[in-house]
PDB file of N, CA and C in Angstrom:
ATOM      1  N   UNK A   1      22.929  -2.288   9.259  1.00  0.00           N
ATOM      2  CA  UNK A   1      22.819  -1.231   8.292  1.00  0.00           C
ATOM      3  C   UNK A   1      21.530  -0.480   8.573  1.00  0.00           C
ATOM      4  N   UNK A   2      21.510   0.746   8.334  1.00  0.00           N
ATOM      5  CA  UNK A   2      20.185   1.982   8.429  1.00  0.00           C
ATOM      6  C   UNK A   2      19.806   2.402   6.909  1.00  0.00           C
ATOM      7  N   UNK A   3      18.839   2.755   6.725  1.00  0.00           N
ATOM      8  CA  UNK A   3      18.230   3.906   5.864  1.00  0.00           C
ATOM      9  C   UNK A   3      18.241   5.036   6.703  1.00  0.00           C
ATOM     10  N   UNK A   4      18.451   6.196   5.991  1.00  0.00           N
ATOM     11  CA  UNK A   4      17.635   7.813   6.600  1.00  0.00           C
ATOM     12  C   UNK A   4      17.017   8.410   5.431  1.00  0.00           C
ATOM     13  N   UNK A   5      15.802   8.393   5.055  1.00  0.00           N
ATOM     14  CA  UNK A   5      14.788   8.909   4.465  1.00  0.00           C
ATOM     15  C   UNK A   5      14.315  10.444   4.467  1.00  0.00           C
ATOM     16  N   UNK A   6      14.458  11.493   3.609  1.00  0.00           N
ATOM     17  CA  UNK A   6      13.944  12.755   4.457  1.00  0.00           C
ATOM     18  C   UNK A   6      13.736  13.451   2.703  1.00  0.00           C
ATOM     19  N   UNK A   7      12.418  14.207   2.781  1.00  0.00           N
ATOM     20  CA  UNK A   7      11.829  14.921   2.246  1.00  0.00           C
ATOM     21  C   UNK A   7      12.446  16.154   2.043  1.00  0.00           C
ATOM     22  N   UNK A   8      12.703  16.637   0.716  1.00  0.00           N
ATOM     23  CA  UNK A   8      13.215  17.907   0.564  1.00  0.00           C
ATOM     24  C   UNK A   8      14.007  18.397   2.007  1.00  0.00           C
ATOM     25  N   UNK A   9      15.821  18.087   1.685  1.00  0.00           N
ATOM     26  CA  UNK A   9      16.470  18.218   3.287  1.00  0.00           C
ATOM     27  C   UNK A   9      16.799  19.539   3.294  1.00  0.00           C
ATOM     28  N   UNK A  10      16.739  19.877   4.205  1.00  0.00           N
ATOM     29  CA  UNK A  10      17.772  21.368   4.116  1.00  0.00           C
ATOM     30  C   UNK A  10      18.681  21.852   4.846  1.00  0.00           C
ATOM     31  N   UNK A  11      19.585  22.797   5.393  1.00  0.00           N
ATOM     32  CA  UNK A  11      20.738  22.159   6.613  1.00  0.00           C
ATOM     33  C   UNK A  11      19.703  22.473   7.939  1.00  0.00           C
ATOM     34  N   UNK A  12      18.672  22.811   7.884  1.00  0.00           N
ATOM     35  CA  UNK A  12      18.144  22.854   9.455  1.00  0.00           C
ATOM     36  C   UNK A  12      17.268  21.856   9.698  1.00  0.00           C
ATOM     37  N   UNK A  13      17.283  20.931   8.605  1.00  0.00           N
ATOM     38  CA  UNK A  13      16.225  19.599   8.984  1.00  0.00           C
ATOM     39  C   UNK A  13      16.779  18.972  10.433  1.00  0.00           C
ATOM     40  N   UNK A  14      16.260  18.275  10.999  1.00  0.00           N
ATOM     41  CA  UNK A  14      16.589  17.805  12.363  1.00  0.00           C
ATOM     42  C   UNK A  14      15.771  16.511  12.243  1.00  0.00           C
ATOM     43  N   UNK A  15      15.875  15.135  13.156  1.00  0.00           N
ATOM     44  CA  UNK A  15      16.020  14.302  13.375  1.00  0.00           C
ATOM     45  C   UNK A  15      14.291  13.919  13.253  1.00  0.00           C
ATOM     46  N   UNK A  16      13.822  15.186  13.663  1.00  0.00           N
ATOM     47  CA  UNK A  16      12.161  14.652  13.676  1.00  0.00           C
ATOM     48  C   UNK A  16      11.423  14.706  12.146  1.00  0.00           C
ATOM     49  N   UNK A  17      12.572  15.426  10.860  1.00  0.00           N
ATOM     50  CA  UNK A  17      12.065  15.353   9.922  1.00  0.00           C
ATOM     51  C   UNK A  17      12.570  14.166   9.267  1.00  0.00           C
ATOM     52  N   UNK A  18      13.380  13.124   9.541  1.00  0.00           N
ATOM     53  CA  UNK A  18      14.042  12.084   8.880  1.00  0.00           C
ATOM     54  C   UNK A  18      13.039  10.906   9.598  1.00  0.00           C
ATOM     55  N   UNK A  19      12.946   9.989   8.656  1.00  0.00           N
ATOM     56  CA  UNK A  19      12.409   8.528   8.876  1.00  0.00           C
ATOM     57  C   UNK A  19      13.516   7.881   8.775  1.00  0.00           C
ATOM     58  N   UNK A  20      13.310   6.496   9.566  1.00  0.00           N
ATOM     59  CA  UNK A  20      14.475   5.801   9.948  1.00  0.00           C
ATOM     60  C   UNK A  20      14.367   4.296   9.645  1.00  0.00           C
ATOM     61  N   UNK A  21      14.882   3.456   8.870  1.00  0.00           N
ATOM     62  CA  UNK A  21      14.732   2.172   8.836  1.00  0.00           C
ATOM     63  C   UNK A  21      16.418   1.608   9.567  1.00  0.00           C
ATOM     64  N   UNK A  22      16.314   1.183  10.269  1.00  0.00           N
ATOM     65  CA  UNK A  22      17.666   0.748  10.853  1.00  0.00           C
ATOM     66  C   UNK A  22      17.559  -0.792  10.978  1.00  0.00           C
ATOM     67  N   UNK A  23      18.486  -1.513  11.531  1.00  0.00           N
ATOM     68  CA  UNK A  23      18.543  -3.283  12.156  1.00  0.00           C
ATOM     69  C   UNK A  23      18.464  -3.804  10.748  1.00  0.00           C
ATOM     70  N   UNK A  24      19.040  -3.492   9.537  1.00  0.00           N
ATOM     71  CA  UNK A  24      19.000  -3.839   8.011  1.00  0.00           C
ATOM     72  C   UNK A  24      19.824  -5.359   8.243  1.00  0.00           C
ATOM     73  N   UNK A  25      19.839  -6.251   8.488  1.00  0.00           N
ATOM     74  CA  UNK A  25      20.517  -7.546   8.678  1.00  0.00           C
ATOM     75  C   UNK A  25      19.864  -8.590   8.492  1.00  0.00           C
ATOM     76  N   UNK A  26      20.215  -9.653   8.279  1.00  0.00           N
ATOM     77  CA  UNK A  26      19.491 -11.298   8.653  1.00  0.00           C
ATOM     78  C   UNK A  26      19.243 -11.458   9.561  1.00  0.00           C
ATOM     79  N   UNK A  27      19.897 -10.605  10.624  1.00  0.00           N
ATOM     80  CA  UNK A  27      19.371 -11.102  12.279  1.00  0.00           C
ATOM     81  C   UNK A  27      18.612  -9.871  12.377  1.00  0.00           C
ATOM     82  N   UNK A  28      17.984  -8.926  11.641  1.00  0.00           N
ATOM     83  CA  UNK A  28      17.090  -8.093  12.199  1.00  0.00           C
ATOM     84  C   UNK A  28      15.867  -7.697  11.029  1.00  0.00           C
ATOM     85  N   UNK A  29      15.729  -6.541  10.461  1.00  0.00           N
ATOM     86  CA  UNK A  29      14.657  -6.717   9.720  1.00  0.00           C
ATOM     87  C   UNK A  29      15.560  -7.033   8.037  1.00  0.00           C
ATOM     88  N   UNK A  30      15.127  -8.247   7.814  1.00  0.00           N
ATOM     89  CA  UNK A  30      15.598  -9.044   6.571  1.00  0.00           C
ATOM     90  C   UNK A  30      15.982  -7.716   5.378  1.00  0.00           C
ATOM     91  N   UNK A  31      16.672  -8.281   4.393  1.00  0.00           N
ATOM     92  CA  UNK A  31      16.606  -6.922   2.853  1.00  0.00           C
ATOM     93  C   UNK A  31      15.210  -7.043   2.070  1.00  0.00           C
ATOM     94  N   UNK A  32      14.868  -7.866   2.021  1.00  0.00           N
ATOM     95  CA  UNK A  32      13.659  -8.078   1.324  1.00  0.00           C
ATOM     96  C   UNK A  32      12.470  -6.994   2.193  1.00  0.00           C
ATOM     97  N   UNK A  33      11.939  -7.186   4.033  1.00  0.00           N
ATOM     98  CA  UNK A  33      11.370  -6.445   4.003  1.00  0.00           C
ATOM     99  C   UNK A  33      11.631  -5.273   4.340  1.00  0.00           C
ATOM    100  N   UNK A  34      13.425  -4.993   4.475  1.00  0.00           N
ATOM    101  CA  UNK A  34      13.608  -3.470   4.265  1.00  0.00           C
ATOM    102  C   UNK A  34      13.663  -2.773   3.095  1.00  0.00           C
ATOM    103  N   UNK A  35      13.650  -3.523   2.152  1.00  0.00           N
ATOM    104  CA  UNK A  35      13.156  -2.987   0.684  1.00  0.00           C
ATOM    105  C   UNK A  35      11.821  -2.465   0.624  1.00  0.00           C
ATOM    106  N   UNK A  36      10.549  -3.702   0.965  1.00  0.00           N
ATOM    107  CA  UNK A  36       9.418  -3.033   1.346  1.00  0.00           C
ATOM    108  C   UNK A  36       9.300  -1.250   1.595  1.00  0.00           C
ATOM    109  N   UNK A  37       9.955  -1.593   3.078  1.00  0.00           N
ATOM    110  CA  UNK A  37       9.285  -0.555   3.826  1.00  0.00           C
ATOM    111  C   UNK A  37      10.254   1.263   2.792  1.00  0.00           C
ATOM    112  N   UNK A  38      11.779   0.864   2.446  1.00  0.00           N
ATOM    113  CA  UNK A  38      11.923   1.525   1.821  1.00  0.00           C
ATOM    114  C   UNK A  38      11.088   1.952   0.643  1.00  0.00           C
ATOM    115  N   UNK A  39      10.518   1.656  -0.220  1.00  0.00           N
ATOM    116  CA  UNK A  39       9.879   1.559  -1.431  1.00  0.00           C
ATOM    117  C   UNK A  39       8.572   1.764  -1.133  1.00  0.00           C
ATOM    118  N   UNK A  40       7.600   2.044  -0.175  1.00  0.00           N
ATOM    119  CA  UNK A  40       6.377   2.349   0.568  1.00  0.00           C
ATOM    120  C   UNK A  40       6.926   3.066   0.890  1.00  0.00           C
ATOM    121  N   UNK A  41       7.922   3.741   2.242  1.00  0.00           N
ATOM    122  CA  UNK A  41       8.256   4.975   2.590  1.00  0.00           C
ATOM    123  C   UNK A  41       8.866   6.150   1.297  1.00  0.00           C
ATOM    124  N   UNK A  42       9.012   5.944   0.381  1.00  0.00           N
ATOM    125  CA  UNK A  42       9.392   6.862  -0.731  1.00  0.00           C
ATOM    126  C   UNK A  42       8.123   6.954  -1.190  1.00  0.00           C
ATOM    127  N   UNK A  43       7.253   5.585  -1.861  1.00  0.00           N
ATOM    128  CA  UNK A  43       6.306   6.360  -2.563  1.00  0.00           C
ATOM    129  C   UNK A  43       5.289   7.423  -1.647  1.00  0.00           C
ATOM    130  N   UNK A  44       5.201   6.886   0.097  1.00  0.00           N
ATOM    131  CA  UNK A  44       4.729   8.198   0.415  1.00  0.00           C
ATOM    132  C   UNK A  44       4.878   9.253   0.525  1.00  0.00           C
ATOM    133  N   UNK A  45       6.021   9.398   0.448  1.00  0.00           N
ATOM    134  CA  UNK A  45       6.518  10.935   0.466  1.00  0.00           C
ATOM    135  C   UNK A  45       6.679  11.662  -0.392  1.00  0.00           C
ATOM    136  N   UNK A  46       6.646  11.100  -1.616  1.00  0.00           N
ATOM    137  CA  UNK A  46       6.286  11.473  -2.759  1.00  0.00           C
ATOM    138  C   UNK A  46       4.848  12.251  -2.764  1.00  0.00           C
ATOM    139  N   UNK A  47       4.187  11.227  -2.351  1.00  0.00           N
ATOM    140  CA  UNK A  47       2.573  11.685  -2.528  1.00  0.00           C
ATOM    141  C   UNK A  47       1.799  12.830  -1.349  1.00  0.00           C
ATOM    142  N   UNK A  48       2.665  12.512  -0.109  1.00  0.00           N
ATOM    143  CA  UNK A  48       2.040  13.332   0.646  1.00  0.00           C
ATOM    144  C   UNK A  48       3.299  14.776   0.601  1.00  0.00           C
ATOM    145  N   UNK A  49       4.553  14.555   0.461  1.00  0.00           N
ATOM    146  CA  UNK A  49       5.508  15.846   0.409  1.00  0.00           C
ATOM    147  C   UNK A  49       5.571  16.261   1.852  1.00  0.00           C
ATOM    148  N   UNK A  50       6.012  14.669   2.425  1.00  0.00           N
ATOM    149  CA  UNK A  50       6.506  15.539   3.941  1.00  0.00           C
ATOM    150  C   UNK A  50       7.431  13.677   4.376  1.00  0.00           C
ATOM    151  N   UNK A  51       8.354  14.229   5.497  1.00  0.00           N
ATOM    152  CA  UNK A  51       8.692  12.983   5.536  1.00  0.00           C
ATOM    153  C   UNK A  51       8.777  13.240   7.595  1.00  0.00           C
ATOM    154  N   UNK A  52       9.462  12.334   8.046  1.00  0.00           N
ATOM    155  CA  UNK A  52       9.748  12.231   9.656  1.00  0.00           C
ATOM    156  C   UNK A  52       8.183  11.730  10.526  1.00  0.00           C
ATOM    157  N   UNK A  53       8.406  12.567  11.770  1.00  0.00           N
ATOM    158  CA  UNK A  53       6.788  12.485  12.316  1.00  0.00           C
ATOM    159  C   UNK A  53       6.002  12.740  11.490  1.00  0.00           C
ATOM    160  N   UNK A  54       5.590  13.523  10.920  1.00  0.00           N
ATOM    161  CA  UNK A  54       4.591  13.790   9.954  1.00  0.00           C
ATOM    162  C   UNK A  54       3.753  12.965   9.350  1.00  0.00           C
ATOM    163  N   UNK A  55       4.874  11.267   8.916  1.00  0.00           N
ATOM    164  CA  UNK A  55       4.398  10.633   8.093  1.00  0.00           C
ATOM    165  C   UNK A  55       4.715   8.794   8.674  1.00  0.00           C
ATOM    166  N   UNK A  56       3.897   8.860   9.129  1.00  0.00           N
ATOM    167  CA  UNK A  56       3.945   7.094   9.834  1.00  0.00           C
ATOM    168  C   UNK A  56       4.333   6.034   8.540  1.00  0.00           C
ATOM    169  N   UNK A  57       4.920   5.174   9.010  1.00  0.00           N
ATOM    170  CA  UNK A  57       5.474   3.751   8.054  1.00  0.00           C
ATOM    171  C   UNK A  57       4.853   2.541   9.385  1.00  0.00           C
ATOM    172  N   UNK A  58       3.430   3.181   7.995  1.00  0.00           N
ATOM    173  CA  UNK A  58       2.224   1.437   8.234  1.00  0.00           C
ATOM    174  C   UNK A  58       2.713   0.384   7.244  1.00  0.00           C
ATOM    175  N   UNK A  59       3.867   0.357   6.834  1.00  0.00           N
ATOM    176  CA  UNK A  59       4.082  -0.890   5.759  1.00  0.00           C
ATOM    177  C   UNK A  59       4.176  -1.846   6.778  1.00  0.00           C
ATOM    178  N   UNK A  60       4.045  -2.281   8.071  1.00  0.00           N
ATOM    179  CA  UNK A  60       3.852  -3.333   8.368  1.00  0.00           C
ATOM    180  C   UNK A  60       2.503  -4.266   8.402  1.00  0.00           C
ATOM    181  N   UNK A  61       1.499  -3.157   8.683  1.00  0.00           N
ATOM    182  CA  UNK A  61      -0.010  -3.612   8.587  1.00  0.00           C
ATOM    183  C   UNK A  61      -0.085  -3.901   6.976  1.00  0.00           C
ATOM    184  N   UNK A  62       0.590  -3.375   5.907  1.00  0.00           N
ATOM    185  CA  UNK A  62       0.761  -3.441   4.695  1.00  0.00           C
ATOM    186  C   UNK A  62       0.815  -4.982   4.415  1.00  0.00           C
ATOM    187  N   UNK A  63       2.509  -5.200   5.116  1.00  0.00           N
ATOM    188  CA  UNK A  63       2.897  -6.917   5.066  1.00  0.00           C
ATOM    189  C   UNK A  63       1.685  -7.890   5.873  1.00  0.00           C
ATOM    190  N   UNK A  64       1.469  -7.175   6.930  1.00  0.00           N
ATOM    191  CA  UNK A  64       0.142  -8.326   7.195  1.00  0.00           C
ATOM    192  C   UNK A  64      -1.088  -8.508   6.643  1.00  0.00           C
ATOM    193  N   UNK A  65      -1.575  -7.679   6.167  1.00  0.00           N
ATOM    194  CA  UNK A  65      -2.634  -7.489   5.148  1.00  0.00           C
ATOM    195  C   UNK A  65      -2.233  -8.317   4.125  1.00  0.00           C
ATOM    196  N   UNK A  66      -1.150  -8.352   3.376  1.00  0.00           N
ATOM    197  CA  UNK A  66      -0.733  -9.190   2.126  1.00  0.00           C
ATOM    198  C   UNK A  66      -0.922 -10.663   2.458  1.00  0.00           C
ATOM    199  N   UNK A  67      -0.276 -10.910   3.599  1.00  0.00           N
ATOM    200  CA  UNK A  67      -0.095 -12.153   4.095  1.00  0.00           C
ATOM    201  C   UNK A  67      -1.363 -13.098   4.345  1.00  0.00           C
ATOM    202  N   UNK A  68      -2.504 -12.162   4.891  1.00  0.00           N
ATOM    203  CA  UNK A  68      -3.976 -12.811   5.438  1.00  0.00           C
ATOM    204  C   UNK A  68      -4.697 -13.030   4.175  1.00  0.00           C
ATOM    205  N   UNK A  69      -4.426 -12.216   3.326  1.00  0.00           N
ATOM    206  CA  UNK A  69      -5.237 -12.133   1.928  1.00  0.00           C
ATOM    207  C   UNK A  69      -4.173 -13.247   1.058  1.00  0.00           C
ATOM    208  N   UNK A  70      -3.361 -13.841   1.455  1.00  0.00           N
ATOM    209  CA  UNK A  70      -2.702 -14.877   0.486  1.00  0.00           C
ATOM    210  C   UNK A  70      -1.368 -14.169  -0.067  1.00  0.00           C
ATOM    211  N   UNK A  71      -1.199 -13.688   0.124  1.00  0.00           N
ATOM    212  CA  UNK A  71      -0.348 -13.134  -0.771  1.00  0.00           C
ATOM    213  C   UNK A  71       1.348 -13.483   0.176  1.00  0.00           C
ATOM    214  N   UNK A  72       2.025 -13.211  -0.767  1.00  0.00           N
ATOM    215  CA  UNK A  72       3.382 -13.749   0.483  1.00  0.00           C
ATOM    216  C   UNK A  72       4.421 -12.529   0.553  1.00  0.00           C
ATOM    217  N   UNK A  73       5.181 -13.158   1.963  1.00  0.00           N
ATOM    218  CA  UNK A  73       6.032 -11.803   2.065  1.00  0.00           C
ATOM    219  C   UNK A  73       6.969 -11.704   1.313  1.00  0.00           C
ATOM    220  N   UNK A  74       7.878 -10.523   1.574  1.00  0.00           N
ATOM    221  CA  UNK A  74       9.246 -10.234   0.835  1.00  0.00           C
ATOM    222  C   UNK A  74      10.062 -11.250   1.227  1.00  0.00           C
ATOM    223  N   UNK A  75      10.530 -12.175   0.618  1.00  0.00           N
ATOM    224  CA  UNK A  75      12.067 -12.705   1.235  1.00  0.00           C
ATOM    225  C   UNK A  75      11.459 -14.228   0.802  1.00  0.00           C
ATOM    226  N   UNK A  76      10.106 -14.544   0.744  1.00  0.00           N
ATOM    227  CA  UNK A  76       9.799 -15.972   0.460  1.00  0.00           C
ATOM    228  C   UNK A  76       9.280 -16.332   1.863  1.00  0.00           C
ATOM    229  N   UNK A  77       8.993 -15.706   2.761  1.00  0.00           N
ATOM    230  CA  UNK A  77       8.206 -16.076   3.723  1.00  0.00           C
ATOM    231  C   UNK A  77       6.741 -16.235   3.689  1.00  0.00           C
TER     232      UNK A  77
END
């Protein structure tokens, strides 16, 4: 399963304005941390009002940061 994420679309948006969460499975990135990265990729785009290249998805340094500081991941890891 995929996400496609995109900021105010319009019919000439193109591929470089969409963010992409794809490999949504147990054998690829779990629901728990594609929830994450969904739910971090919205609230940024919210805040900054742009989505695709424009706007990087650091929710992984996010999950490792949580993890070193104690905190645990999505899913019970």
């Amino acid at each position: 399963m995929g996400a496609y994420l995109t900021w105010q679309p319009r019919p000439q948006t193109t591929d470089a304005d969409r963010n992409c969460i794809s490999n949504i499975r147990p054998e690829g990135i779990g629901y728990a941390d594609a929830a994450f990265k969904l739910v971090h990729l919205l609230r940024a785009m919210r805040v900054r009002g742009l989505s695709g290249v424009a706007l990087k998805d650091d929710s992984d340094r996010r999950l490792l940061v949580g993890s070193l500081i104690g905190g645990s991941l999505p899913g019970g890891s």
